[in-house]
PDB file of N, CA and C in Angstrom:
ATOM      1  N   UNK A   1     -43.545  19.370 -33.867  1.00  0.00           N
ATOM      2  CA  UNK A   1     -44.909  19.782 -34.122  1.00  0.00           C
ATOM      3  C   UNK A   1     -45.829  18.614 -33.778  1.00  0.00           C
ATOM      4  N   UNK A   2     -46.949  19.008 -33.414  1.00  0.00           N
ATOM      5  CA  UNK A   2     -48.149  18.050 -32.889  1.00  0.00           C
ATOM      6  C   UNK A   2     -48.539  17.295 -34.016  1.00  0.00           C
ATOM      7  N   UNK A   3     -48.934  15.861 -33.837  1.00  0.00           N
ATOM      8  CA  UNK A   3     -49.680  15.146 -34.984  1.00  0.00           C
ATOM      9  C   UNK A   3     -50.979  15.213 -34.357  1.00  0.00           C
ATOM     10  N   UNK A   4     -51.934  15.286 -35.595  1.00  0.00           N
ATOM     11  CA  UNK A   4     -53.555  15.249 -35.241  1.00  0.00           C
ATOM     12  C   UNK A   4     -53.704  13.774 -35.426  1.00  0.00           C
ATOM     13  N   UNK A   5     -54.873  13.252 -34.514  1.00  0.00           N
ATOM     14  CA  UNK A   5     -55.165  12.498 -34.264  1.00  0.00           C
ATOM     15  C   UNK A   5     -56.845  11.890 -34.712  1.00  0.00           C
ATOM     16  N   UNK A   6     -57.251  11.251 -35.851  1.00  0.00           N
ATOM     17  CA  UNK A   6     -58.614  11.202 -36.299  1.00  0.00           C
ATOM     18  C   UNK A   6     -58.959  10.247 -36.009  1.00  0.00           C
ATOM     19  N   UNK A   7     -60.026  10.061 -35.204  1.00  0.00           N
ATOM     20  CA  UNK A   7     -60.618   8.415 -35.010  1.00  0.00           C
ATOM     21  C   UNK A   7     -61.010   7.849 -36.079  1.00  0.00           C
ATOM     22  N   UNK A   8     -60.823   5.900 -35.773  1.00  0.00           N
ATOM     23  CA  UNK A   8     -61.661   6.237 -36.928  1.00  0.00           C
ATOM     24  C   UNK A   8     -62.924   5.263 -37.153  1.00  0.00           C
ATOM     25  N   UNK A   9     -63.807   5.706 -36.018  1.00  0.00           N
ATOM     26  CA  UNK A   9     -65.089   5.647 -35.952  1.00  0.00           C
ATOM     27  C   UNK A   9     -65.684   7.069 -35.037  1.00  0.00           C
ATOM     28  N   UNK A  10     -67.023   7.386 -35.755  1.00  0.00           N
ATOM     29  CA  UNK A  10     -67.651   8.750 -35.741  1.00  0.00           C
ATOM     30  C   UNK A  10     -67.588   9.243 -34.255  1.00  0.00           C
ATOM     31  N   UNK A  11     -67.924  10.139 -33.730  1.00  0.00           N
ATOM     32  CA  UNK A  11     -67.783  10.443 -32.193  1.00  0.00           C
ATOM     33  C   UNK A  11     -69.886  10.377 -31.889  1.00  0.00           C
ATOM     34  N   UNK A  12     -69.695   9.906 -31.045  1.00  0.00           N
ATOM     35  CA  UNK A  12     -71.152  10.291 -30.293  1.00  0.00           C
ATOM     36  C   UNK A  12     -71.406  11.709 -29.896  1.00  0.00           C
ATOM     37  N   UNK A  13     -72.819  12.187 -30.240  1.00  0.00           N
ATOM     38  CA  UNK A  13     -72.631  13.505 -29.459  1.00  0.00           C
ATOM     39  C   UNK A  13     -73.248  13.311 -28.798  1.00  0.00           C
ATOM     40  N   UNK A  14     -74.023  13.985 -27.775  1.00  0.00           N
ATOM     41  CA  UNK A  14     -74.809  14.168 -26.733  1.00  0.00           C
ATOM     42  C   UNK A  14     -76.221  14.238 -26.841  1.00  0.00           C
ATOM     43  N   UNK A  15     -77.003  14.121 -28.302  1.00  0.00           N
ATOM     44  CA  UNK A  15     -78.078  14.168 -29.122  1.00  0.00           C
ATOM     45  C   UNK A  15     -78.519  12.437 -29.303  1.00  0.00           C
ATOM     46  N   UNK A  16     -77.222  12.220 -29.713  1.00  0.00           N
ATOM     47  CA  UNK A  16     -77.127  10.583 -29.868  1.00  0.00           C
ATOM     48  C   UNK A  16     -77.039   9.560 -28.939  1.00  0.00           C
ATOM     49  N   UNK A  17     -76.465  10.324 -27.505  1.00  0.00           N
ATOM     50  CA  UNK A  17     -76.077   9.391 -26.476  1.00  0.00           C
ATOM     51  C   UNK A  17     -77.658   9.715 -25.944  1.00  0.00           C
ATOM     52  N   UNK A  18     -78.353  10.030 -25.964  1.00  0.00           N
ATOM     53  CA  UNK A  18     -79.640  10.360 -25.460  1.00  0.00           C
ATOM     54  C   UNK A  18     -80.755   9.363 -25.373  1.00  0.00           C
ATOM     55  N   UNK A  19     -80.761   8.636 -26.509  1.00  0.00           N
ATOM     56  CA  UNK A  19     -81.391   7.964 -27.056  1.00  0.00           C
ATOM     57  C   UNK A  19     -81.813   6.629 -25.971  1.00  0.00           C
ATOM     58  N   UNK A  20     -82.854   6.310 -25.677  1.00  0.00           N
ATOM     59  CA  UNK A  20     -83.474   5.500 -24.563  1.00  0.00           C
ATOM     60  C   UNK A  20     -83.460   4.643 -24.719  1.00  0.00           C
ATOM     61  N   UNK A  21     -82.312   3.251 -24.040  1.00  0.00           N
ATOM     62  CA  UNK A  21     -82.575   1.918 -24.294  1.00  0.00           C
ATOM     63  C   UNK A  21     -83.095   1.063 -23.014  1.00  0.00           C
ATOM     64  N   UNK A  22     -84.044   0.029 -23.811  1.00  0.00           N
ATOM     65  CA  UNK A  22     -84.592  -0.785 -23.273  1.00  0.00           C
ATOM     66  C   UNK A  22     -83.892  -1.706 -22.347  1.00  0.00           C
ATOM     67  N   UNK A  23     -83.648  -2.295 -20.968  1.00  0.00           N
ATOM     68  CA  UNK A  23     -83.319  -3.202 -20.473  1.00  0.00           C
ATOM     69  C   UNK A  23     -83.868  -4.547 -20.322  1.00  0.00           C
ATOM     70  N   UNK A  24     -83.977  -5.127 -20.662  1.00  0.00           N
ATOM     71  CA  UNK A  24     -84.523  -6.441 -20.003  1.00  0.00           C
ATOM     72  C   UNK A  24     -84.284  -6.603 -18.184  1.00  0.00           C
ATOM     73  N   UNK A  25     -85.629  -7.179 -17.505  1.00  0.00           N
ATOM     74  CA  UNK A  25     -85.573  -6.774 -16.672  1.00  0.00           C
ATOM     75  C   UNK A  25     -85.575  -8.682 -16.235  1.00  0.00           C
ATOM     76  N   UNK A  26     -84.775  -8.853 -15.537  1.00  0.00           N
ATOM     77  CA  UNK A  26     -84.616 -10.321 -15.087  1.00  0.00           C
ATOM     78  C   UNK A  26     -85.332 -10.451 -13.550  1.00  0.00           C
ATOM     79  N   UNK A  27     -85.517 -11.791 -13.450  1.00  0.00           N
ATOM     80  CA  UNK A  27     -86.261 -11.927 -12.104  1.00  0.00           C
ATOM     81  C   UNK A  27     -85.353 -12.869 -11.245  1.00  0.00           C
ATOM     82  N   UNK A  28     -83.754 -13.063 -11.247  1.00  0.00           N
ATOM     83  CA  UNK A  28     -83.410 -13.709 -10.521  1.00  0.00           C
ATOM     84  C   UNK A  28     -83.267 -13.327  -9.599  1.00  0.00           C
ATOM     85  N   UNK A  29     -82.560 -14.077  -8.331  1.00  0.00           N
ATOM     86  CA  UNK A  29     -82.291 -13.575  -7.081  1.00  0.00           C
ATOM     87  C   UNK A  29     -81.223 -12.459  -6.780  1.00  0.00           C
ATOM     88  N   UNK A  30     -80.906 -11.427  -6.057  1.00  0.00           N
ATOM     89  CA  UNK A  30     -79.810 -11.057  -5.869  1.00  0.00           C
ATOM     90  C   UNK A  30     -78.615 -11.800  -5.111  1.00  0.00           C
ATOM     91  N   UNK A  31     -77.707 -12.235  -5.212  1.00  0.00           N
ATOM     92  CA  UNK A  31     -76.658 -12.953  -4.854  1.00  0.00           C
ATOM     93  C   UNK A  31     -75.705 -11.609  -3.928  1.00  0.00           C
ATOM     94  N   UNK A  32     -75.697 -11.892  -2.484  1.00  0.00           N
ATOM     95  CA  UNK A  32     -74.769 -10.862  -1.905  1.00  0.00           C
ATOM     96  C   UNK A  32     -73.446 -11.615  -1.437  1.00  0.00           C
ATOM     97  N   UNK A  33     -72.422 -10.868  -1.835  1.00  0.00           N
ATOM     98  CA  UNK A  33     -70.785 -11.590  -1.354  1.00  0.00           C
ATOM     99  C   UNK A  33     -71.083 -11.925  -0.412  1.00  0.00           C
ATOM    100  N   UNK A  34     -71.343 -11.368   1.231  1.00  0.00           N
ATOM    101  CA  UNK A  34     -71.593 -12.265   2.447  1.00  0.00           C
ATOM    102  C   UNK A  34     -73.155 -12.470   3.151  1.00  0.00           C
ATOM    103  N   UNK A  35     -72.962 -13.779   3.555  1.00  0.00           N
ATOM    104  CA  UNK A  35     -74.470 -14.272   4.363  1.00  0.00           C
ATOM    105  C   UNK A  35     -74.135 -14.488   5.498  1.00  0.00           C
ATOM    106  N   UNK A  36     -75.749 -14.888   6.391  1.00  0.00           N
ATOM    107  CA  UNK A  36     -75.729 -14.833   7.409  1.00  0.00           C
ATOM    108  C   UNK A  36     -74.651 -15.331   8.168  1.00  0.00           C
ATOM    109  N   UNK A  37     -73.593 -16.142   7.882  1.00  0.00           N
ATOM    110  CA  UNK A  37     -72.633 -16.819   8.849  1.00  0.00           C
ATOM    111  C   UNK A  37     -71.854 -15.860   8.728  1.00  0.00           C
ATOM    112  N   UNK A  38     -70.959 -14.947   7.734  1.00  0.00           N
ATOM    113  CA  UNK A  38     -70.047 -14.238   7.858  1.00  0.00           C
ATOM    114  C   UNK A  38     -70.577 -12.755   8.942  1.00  0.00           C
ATOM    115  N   UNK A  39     -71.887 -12.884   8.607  1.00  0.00           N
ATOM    116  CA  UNK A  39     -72.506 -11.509   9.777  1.00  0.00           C
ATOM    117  C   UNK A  39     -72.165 -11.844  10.888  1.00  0.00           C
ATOM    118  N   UNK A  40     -72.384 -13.195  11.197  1.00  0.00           N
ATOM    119  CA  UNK A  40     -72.089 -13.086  12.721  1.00  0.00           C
ATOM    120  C   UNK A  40     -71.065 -13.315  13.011  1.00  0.00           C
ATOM    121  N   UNK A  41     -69.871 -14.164  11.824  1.00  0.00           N
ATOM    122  CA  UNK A  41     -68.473 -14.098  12.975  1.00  0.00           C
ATOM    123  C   UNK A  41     -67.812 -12.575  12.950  1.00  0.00           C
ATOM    124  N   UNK A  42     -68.772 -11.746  11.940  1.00  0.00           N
ATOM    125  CA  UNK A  42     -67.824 -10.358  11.804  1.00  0.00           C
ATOM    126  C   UNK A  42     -68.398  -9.675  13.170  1.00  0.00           C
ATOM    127  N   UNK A  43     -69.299 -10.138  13.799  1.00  0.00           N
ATOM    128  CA  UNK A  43     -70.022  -9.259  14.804  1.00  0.00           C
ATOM    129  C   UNK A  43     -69.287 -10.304  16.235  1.00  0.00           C
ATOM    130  N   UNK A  44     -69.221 -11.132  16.122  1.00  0.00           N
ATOM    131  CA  UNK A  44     -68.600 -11.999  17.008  1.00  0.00           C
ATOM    132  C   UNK A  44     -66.607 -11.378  17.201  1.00  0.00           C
ATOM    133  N   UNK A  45     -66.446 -10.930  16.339  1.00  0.00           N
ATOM    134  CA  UNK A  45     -65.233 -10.664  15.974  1.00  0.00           C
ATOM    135  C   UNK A  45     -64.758  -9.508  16.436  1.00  0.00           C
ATOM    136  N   UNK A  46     -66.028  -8.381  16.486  1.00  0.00           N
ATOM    137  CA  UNK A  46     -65.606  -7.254  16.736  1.00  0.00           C
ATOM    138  C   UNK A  46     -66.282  -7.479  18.867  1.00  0.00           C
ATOM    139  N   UNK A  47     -67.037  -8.096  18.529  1.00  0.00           N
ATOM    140  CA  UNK A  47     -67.379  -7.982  20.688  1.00  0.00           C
ATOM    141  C   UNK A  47     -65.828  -9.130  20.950  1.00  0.00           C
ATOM    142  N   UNK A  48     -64.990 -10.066  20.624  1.00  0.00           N
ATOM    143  CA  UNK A  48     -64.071 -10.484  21.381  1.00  0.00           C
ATOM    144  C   UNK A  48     -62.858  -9.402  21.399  1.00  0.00           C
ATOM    145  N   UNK A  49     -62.909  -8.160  19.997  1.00  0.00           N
ATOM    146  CA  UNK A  49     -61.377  -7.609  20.482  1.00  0.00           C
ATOM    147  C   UNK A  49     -61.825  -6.522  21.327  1.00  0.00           C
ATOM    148  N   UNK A  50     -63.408  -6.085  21.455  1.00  0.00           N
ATOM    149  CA  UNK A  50     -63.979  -4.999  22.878  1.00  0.00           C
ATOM    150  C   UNK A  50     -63.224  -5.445  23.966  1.00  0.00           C
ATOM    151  N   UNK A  51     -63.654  -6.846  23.700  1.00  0.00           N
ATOM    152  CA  UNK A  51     -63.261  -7.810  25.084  1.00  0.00           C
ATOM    153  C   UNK A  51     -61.775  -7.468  25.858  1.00  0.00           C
ATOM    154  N   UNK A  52     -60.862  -7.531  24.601  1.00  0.00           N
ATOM    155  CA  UNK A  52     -59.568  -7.720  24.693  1.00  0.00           C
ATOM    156  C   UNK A  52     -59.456  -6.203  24.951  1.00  0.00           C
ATOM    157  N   UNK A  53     -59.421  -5.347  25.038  1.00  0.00           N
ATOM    158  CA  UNK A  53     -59.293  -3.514  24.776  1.00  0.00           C
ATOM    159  C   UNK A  53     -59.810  -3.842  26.031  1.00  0.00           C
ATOM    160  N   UNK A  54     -60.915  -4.148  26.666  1.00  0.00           N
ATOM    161  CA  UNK A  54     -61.704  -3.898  28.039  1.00  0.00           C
ATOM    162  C   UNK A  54     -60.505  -4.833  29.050  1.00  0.00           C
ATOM    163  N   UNK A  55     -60.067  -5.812  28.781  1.00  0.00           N
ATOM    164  CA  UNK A  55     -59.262  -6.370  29.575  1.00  0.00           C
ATOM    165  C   UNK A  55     -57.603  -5.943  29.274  1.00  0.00           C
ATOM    166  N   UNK A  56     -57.028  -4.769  28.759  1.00  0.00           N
ATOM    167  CA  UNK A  56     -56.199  -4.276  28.570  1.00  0.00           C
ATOM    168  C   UNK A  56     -56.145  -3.055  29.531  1.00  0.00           C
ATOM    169  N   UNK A  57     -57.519  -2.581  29.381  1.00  0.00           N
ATOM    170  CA  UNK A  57     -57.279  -1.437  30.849  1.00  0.00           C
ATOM    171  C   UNK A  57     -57.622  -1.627  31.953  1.00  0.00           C
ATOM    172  N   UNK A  58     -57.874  -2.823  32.296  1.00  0.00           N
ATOM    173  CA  UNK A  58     -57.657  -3.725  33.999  1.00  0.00           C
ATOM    174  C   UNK A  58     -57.667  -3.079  34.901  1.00  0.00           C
ATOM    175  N   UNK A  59     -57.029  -3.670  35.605  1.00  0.00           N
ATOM    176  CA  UNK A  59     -56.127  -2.577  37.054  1.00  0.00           C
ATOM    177  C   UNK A  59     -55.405  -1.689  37.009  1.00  0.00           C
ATOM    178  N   UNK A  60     -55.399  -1.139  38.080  1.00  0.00           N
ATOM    179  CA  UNK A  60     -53.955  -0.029  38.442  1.00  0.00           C
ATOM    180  C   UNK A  60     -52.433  -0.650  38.096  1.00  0.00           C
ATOM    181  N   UNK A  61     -52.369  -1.715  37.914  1.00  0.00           N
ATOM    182  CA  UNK A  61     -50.924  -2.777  38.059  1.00  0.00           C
ATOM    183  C   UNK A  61     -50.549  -2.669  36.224  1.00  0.00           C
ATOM    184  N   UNK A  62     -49.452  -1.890  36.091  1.00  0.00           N
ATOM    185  CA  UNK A  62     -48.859  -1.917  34.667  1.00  0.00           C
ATOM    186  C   UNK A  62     -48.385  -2.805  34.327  1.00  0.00           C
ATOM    187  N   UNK A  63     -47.804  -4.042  35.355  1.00  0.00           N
ATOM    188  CA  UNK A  63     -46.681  -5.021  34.673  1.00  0.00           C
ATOM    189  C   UNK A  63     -47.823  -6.133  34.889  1.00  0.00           C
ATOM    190  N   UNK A  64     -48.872  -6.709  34.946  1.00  0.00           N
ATOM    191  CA  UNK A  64     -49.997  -7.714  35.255  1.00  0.00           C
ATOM    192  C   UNK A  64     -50.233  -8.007  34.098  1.00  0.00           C
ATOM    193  N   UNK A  65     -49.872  -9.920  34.606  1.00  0.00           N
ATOM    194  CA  UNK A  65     -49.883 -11.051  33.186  1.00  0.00           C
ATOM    195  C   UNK A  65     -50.849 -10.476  32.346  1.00  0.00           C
ATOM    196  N   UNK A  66     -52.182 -10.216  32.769  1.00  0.00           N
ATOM    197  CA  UNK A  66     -53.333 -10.115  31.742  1.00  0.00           C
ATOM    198  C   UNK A  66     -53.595  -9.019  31.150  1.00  0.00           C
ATOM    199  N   UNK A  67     -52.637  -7.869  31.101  1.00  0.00           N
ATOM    200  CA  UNK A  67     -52.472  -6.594  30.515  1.00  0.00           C
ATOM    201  C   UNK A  67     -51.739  -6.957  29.804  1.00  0.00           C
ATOM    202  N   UNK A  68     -50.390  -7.531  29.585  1.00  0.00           N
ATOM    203  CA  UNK A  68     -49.486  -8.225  29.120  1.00  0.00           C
ATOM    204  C   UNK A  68     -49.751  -9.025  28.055  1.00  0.00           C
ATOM    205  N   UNK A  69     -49.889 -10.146  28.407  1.00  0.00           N
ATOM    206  CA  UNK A  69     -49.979 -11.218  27.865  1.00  0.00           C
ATOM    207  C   UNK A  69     -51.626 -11.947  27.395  1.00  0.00           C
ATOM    208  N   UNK A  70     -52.144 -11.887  28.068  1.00  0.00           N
ATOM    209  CA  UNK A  70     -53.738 -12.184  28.074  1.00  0.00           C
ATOM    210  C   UNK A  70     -54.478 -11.300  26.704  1.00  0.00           C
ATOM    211  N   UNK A  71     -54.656 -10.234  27.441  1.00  0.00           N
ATOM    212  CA  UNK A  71     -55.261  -8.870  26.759  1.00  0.00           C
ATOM    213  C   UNK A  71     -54.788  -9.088  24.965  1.00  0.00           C
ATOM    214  N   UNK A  72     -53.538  -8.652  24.705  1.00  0.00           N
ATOM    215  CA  UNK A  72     -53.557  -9.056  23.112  1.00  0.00           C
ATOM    216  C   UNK A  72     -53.266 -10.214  22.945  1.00  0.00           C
ATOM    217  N   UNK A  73     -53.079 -10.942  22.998  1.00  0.00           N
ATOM    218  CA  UNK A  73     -53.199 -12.371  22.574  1.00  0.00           C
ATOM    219  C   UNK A  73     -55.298 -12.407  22.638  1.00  0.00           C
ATOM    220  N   UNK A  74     -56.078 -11.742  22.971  1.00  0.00           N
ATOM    221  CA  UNK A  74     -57.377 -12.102  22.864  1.00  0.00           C
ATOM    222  C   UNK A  74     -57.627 -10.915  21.712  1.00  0.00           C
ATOM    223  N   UNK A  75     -57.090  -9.738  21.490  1.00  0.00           N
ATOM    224  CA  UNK A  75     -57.177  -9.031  20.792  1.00  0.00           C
ATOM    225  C   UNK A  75     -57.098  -9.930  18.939  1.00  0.00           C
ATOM    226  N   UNK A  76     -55.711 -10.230  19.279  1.00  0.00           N
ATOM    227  CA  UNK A  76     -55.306 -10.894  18.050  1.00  0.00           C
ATOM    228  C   UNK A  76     -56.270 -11.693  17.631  1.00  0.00           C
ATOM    229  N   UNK A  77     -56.734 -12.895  18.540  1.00  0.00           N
ATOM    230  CA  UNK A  77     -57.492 -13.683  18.435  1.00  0.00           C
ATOM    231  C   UNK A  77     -58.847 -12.642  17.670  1.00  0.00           C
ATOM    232  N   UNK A  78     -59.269 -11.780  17.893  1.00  0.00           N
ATOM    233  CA  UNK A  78     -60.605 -11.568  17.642  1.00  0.00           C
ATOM    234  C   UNK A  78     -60.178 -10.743  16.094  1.00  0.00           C
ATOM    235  N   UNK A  79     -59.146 -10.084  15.894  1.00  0.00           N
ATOM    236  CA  UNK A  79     -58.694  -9.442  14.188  1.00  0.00           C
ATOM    237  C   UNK A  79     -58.497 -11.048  13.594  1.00  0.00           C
ATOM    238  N   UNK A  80     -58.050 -12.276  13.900  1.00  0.00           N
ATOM    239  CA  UNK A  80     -58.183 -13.027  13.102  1.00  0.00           C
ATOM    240  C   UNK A  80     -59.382 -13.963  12.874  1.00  0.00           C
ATOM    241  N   UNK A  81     -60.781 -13.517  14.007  1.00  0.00           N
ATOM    242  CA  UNK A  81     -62.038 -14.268  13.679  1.00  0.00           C
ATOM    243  C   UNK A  81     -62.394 -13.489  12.412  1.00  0.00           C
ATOM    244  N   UNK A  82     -62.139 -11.785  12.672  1.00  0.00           N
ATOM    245  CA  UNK A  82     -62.499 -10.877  11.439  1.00  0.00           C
ATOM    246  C   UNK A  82     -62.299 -11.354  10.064  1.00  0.00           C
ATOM    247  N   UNK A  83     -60.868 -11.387  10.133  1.00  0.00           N
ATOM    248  CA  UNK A  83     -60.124 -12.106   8.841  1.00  0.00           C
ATOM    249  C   UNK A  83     -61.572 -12.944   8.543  1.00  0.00           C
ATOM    250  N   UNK A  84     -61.725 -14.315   8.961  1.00  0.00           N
ATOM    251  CA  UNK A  84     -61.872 -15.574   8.439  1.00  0.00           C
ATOM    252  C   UNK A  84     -63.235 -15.168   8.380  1.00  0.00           C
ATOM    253  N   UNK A  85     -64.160 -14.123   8.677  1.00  0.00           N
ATOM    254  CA  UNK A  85     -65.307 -13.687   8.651  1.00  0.00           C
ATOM    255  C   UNK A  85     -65.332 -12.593   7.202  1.00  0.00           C
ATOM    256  N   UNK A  86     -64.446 -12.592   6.847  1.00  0.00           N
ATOM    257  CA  UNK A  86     -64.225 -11.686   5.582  1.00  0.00           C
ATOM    258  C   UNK A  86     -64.097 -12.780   4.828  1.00  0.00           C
ATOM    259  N   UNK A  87     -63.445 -13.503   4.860  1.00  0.00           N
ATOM    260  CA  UNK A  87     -62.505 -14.471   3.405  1.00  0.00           C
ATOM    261  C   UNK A  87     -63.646 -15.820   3.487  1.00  0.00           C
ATOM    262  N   UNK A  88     -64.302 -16.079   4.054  1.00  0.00           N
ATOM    263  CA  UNK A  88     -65.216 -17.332   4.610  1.00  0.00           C
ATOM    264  C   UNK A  88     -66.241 -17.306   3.176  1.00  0.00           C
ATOM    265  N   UNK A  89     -66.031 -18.532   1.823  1.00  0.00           N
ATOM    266  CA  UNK A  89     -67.169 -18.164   1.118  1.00  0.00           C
ATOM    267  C   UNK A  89     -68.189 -18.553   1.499  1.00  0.00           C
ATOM    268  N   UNK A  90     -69.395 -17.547   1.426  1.00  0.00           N
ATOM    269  CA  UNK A  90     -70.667 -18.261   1.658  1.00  0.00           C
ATOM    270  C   UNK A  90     -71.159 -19.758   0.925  1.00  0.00           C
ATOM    271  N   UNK A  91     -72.202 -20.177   1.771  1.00  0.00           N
ATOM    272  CA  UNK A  91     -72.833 -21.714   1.172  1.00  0.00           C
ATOM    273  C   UNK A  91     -73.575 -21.236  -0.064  1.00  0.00           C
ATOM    274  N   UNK A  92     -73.526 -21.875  -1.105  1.00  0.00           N
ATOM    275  CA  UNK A  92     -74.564 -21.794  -2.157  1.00  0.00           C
ATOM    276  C   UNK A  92     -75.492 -22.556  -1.985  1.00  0.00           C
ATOM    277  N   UNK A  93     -76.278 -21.898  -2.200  1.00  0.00           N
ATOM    278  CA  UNK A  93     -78.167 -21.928  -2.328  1.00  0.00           C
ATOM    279  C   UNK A  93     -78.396 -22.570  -3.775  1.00  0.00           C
ATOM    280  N   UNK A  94     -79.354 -23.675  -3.860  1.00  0.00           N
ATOM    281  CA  UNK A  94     -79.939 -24.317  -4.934  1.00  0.00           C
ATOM    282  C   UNK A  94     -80.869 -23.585  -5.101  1.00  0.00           C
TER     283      UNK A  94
END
């Protein structure tokens, strides 16, 4: 058989949760996780792996070093500017 369960402090109803509270309204700055340096290596990051995708469909030639070898190795290169454009803490501001 089920045990009942009694809180044991009162329940709020919906009469009570109503009730209008005051905030204090602060005037500091907003603080955003990334600034201007992480904008641009994330934008820098995403035009080098275009780069790498644009130099992946090259020529007519399937077995060519720079389809190969070139092409992702610049790819990679540009998912790991991303990375360090994600994880990079911003400078603090006095």
């Amino acid at each position: 058989m089920a045990q009942q369960f009694k809180p044991t402090t009162p329940l709020k109803t919906s009469a009570q949760a109503a009730k209008p509270t005051l905030k204090s309204t602060s005037t500091e700055p907003v603080e955003f996780i990334f600034d201007k340096g992480n904008y641009k290596f994330l934008i820098i990051s995403v035009l080098v792996v275009a780069f790498g995708f644009i130099l992946m469909s090259g020529t007519t030639d399937i077995y060519s070093n720079t389809k190969i070898v070139i092409a992702p190795i610049v790819v990679l290169a540009g998912f790991g500017l991303g990375f360090y454009a994600i994880l990079k803490k911003p400078e603090v501001s006095k």
